[in-house]
Protein backbone atom coordinates (compact mmCIF):
# COMPACT_ATOMS: atom_id res chain seq x y z
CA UNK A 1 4.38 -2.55 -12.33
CA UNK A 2 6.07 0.80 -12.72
CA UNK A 3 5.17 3.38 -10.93
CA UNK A 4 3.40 5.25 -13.90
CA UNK A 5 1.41 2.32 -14.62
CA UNK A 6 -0.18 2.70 -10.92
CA UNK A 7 -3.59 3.36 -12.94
CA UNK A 8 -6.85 2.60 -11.04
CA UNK A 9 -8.02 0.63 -13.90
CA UNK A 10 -4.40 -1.27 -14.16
CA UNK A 11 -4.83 -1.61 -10.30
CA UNK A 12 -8.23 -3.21 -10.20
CA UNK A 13 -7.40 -5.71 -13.04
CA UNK A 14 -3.96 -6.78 -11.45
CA UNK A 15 -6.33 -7.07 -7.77
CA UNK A 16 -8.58 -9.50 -9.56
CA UNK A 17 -6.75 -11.65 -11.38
CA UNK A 18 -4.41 -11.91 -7.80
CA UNK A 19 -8.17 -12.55 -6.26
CA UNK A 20 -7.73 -10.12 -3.60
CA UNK A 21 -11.31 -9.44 -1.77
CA UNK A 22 -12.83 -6.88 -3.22
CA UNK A 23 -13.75 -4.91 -0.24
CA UNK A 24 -10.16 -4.23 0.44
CA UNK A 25 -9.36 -3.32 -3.32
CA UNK A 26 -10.20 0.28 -2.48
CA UNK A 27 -8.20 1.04 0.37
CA UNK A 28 -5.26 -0.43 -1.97
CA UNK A 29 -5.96 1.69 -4.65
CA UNK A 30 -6.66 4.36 -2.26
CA UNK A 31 -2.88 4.30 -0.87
CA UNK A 32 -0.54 3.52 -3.77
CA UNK A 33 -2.38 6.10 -6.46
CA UNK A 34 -3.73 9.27 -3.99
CA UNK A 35 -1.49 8.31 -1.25
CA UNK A 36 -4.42 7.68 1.45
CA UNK A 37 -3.62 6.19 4.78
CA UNK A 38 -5.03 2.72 4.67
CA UNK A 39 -6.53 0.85 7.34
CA UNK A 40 -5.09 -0.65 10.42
CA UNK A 41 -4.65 -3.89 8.89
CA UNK A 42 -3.76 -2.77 5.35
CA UNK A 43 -1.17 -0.72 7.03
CA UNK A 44 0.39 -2.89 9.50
CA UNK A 45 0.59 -5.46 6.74
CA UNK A 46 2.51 -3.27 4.50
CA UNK A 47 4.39 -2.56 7.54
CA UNK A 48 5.34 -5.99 7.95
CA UNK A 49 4.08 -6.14 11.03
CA UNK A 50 2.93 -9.61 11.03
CA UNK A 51 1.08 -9.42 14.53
CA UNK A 52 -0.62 -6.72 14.46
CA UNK A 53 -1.75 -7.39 11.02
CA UNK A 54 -3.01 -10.68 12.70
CA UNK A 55 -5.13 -8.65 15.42
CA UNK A 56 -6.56 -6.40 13.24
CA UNK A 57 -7.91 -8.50 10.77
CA UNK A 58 -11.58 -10.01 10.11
CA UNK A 59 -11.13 -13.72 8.73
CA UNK A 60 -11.81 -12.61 5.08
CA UNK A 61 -8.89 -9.70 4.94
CA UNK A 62 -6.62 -12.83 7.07
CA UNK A 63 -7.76 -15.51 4.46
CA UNK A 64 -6.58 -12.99 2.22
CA UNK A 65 -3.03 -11.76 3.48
CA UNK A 66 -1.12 -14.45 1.06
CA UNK A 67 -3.03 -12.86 -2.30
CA UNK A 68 -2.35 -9.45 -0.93
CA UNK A 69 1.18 -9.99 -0.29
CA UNK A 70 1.61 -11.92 -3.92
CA UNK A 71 0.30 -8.78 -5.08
CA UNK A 72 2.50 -6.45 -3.51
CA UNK A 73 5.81 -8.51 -4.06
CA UNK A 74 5.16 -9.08 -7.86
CA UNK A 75 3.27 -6.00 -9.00
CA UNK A 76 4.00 -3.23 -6.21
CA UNK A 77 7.29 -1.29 -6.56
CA UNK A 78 9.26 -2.21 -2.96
CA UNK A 79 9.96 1.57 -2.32
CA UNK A 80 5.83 2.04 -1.05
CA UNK A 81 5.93 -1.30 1.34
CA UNK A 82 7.93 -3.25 3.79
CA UNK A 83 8.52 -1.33 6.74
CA UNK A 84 7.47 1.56 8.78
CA UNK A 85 9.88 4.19 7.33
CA UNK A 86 8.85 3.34 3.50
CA UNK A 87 5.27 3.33 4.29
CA UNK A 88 5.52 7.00 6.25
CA UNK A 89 7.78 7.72 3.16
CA UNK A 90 5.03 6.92 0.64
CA UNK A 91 1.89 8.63 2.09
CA UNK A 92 4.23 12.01 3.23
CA UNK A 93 6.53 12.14 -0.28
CA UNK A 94 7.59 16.04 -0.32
CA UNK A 95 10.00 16.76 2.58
CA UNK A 96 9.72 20.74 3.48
CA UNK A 97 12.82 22.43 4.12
CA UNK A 98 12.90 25.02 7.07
CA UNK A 99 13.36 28.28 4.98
CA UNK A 100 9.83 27.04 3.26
CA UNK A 101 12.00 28.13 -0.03
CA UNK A 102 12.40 24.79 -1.65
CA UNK A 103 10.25 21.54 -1.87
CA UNK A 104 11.96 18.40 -3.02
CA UNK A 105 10.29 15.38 -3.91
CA UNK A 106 11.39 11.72 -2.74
């Protein structure tokens, strides 16, 4: 998926038919389209941070990491997930210069 096609409604279909639970659908739509910190295991999964993903999640969201991941790797642009620095990149994307007299956008 492009980035412009990071729709709710594109979103929600794509989480079905990958049969991710739907009680973490929201958090996922949540971060990639307004850019909302997800939970501690959302986050330390797109974090790839395998253990604590493992010790914050309940057994649905763990029964669920392969779908989620599927998702992400086939439908998710890489630039919003993989490590720390991408995901802080994602939810913070305008960088504020010093002087306040410029904002760029990453």
């Amino acid at each position: 998926m492009k980035f412009e096609e990071l729709t709710q409604a594109n979103l929600e279909r794509v989480l079905s038919e990958r049969e991710v639970p739907i009680g973490l659908r929201d958090g996922i739509i949540n971060y990639l389209v307004r850019r909302l910190p997800p939970g501690h295991f959302m986050c330390a999964l797109l974090e790839n941070n395998l253990l604590e993903c493992f010790n914050r999640a309940d057994p649905t969201a763990w029964a669920a990491v392969p779908n989620i991941l599927r998702f992400f790797v086939n439908d998710v642009p890489s630039s919003c997930w993989g490590t720390k620095e991408k995901v802080d990149a994602w939810l913070n994307p305008v960088e504020r210069p010093m002087n306040d007299e410029v904002w760029v956008r990453r």
